[in-house]
Protein backbone atom coordinates (compact mmCIF):
# COMPACT_ATOMS: atom_id res chain seq x y z
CA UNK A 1 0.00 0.00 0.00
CA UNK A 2 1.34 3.89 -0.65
CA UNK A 3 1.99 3.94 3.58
CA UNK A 4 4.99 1.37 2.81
CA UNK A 5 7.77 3.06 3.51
CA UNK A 6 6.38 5.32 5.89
CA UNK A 7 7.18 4.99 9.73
CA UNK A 8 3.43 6.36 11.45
CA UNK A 9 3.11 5.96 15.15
CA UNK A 10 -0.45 5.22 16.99
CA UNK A 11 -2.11 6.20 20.39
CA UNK A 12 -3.80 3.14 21.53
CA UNK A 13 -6.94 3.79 21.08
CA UNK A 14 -6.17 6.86 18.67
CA UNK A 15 -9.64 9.18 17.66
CA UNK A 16 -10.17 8.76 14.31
CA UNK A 17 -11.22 11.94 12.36
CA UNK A 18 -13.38 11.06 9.51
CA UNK A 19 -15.96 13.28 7.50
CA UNK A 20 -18.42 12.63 10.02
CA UNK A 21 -17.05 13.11 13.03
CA UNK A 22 -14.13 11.48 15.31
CA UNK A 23 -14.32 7.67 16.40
CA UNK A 24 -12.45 6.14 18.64
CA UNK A 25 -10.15 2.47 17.19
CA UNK A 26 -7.85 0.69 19.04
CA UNK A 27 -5.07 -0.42 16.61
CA UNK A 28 -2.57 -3.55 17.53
CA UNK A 29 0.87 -3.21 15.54
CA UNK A 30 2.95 -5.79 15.49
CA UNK A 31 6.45 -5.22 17.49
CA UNK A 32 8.80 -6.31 14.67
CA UNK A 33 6.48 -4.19 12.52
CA UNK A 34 8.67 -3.54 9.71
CA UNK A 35 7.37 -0.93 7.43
CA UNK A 36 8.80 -1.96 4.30
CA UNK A 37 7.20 -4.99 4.56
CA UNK A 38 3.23 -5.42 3.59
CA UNK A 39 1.42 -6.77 6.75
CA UNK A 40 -1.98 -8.54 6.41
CA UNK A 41 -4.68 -6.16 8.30
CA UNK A 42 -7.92 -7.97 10.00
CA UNK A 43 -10.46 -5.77 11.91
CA UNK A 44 -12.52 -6.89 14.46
CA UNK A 45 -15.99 -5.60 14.90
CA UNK A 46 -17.55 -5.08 18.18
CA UNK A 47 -21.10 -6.27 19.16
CA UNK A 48 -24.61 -4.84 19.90
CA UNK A 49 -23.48 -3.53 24.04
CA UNK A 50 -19.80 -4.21 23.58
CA UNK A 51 -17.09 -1.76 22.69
CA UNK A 52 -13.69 -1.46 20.60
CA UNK A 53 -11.54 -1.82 24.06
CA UNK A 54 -13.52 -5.31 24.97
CA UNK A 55 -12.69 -7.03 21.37
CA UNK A 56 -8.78 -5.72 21.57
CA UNK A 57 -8.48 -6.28 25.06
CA UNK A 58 -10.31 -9.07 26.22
CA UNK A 59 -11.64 -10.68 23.24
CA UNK A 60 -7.97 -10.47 21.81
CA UNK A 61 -9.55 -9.83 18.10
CA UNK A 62 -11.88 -12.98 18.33
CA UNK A 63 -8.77 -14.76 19.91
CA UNK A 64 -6.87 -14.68 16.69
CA UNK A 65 -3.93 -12.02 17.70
CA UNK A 66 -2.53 -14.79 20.26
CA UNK A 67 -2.63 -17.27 17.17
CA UNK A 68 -0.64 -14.27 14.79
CA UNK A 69 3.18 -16.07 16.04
CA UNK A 70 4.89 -14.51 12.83
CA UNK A 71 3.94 -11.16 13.67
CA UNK A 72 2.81 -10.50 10.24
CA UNK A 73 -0.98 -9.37 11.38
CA UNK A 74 -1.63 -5.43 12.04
CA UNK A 75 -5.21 -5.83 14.23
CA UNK A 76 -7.79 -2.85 14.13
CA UNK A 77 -11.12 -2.58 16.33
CA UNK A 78 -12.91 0.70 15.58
CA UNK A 79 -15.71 1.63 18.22
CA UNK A 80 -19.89 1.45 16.88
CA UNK A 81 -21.47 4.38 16.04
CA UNK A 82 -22.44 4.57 19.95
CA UNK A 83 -26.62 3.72 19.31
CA UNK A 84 -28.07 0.98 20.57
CA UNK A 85 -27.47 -0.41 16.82
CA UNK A 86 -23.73 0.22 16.33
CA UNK A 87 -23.56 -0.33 12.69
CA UNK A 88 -25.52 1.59 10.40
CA UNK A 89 -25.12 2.66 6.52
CA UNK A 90 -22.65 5.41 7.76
CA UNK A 91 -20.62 2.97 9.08
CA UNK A 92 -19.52 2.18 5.27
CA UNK A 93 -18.56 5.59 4.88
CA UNK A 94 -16.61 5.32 7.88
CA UNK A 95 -15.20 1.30 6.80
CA UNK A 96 -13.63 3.43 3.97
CA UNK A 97 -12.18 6.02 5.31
CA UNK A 98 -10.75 4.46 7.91
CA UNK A 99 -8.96 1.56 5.61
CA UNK A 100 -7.96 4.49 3.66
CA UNK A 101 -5.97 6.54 6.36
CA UNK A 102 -4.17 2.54 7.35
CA UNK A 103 -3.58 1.63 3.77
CA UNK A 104 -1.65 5.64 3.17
CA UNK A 105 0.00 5.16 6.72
CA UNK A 106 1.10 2.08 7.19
CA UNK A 107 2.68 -1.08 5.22
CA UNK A 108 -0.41 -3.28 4.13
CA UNK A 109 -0.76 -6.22 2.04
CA UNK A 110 -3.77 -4.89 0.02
CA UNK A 111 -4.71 -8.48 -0.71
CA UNK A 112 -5.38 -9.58 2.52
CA UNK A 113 -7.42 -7.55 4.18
CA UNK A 114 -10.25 -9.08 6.32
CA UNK A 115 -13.16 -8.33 8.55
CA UNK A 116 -14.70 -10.16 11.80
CA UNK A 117 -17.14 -9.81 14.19
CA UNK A 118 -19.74 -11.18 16.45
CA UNK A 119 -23.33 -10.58 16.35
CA UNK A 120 -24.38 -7.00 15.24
CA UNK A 121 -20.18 -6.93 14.07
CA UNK A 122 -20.38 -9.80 12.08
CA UNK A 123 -23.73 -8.40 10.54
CA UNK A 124 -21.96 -5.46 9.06
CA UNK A 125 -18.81 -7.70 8.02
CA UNK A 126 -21.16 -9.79 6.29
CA UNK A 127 -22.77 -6.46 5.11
CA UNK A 128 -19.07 -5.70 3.46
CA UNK A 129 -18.66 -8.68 2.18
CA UNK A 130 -21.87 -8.06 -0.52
CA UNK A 131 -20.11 -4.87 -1.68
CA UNK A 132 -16.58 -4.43 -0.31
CA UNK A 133 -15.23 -7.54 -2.37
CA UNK A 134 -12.21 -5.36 -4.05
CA UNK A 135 -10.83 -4.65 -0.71
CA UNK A 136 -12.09 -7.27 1.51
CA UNK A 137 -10.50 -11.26 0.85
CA UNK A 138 -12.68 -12.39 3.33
CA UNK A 139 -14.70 -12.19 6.29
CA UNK A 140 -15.17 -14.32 9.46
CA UNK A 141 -19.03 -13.92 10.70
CA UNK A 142 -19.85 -15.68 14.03
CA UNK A 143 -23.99 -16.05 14.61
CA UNK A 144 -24.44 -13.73 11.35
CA UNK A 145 -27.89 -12.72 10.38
CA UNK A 146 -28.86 -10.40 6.83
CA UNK A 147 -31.86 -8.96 8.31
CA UNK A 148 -32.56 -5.99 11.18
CA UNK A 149 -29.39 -4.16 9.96
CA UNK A 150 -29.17 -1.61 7.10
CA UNK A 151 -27.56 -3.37 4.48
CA UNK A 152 -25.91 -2.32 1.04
CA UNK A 153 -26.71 -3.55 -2.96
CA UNK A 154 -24.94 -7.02 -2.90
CA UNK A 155 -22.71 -6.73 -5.81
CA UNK A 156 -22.79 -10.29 -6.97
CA UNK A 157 -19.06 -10.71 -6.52
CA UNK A 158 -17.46 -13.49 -4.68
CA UNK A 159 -15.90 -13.27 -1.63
CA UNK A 160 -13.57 -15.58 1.11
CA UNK A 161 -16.78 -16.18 3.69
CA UNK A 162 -16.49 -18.28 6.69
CA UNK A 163 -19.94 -18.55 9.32
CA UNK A 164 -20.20 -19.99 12.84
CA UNK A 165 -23.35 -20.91 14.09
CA UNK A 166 -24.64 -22.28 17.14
CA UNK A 167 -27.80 -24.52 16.57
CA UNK A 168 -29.59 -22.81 19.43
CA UNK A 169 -29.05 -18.95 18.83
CA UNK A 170 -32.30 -18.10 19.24
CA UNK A 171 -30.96 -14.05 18.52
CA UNK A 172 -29.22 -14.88 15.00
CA UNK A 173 -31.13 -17.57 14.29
CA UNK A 174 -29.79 -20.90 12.08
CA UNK A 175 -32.45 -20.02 9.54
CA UNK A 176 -31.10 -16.23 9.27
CA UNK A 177 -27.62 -18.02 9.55
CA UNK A 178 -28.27 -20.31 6.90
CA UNK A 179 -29.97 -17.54 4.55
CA UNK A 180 -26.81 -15.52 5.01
CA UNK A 181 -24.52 -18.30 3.47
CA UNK A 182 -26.71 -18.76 0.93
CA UNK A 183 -26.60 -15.21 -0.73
CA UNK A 184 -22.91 -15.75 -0.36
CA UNK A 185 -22.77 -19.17 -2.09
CA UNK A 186 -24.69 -17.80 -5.15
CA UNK A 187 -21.81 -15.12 -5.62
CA UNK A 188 -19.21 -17.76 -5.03
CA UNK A 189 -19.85 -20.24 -7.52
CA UNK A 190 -21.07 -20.61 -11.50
CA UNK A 191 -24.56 -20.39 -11.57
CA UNK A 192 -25.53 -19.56 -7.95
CA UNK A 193 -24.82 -23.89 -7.77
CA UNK A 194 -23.12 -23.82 -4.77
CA UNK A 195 -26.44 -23.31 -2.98
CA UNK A 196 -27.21 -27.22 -3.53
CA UNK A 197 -24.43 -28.43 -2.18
CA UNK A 198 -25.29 -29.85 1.35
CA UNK A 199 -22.73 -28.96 4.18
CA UNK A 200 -21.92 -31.66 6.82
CA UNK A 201 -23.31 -30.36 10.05
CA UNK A 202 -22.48 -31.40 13.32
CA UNK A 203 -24.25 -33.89 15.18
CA UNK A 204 -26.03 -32.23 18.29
CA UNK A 205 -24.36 -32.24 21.30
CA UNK A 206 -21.33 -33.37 20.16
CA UNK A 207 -17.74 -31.73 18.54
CA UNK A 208 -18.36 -29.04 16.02
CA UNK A 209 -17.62 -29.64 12.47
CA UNK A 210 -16.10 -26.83 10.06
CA UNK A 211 -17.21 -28.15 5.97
CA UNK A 212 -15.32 -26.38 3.29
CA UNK A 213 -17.38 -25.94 0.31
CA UNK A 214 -16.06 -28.13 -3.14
CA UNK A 215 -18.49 -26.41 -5.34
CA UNK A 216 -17.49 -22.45 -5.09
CA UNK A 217 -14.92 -20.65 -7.23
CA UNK A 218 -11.77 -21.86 -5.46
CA UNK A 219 -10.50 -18.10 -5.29
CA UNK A 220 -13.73 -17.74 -2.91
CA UNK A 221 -13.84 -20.04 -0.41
CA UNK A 222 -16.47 -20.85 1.68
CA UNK A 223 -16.37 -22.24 5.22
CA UNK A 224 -19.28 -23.46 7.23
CA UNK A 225 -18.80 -24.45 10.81
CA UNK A 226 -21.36 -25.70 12.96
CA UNK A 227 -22.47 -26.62 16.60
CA UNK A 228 -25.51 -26.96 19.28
CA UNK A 229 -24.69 -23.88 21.52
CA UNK A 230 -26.47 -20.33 21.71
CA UNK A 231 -25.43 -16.87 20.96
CA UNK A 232 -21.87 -17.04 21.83
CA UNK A 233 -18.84 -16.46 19.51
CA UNK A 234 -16.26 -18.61 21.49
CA UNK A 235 -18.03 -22.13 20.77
CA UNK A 236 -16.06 -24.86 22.67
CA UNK A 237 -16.08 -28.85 21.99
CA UNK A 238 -17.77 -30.78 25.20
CA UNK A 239 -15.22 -30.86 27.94
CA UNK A 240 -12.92 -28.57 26.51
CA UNK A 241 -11.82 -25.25 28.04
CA UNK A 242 -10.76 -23.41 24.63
CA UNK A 243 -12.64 -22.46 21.69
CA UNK A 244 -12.18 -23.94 18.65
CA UNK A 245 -13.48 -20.89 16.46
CA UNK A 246 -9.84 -18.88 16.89
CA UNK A 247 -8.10 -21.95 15.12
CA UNK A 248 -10.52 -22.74 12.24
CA UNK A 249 -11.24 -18.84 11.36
CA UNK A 250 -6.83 -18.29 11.56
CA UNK A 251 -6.73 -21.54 9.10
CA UNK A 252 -9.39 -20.14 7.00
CA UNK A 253 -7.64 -16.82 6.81
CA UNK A 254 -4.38 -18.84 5.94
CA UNK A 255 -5.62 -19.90 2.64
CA UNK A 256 -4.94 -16.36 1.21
């Protein structure tokens, strides 16, 4: 990106000024950071009464920073819009000008940027991911839904789209889940034909089971991983103490 080169420095959280006002983002730069060398950039997006700090903090970017060993990962959580709903159609507007100001100030691999997010976040990275395929490889939507958000003309073009769902979100619910795929499949693959392939669920009750799509465009991947379990991002197999979601989104993320 034009920021290679360039040696910016962050608060952490910095405010973000933007045409609409000034947001607040928490931004996680790799130590060895070396800024003549493109870094991949995911952004995590918060949920409907959680905040930019929780995800970087806590959440540790949906538990993949811990899993970023080689460094090469430049994390970004910017805060909702501070309504009830935090993402809304001016959230775009911010979504650009926000990868804008990273891509002209710092080192990024423009080919592999990605979203996340949980809930109301991974409704609006979903959201991106019908019209923000030129700068988005792929997103990572835990209990996703495509309704009760404002959400933009799908483009049609395909995408790198991994879902989590629990069978027993009764907020984002499997059917809204399942619906959200769907759109996604039809962009992925000739035809819309991806929509008939059937994905291996898990069994309820027991281990979850990730299915990787054979019928997409393999430049668009499409991963499906399932389990019983409720609105929750960090799904664990029974009698295990870490989630598994971390490891199968930072695979998915490794294909690109």
């Amino acid at each position: 990106s034009k920021g290679c080169g360039k040696n910016t420095k962050y608060q952490r959280p910095f405010q973000f000024k933007w045409s609409q006002g000034t947001r607040k983002v928490y931004i996680d730069i790799p130590q060895n950071y070396d800024p003549n060398k493109p870094s991949r950039l995911v952004f995590g997006m918060m949920c409907m009464g959680g905040s930019s700090e929780n995800v970087a903090n806590n959440e540790k970017y949906y538990g993949l920073q811990p899993l970023d060993t080689a460094k090469t990962t430049i994390f970004v959580a910017p805060e909702g819009n501070g309504q009830q709903l935090p993402w809304g159609q001016a959230d775009y507007t911010l979504f650009d000008e926000l990868l804008e100001k990273l891509k002209n100030e710092l080192c990024i691999d423009e080919s592999r940027v990605f979203s996340t997010g949980f809930s109301y976040g991974s409704m609006f990275s979903n959201g991106l991911s019908w019209n923000h395929q030129r700068v988005l490889r792929g997103v990572a939507v835990y209990e996703t839904a495509d309704v009760n958000i404002w959400l933009p003309q799908n483009t049609g073009e395909g995408i790198g789209w991994m879902g989590v769902l629990g069978f027993d979100d009764g907020l984002c619910t499997p059917a809204m889940g399942r619906s959200s795929r769907d759109r996604i499949l039809k962009n992925n693959s000739e035809g819309g034909k991806a929509v008939n392939e059937r994905a291996q669920e898990a069994t309820p009750g027991g281990p979850h089971k990730c299915y990787d799509y054979t019928t997409v465009d393999e430049k668009f991947p499409v991963r499906w991983c399932t389990q019983s379990g409720g609105h929750q991002w960090d799904h664990k197999d029974p009698g295990q103490y870490q989630s598994w979601v971390p490891q199968a989104t930072w695979e998915f993320i490794n294909k690109f």
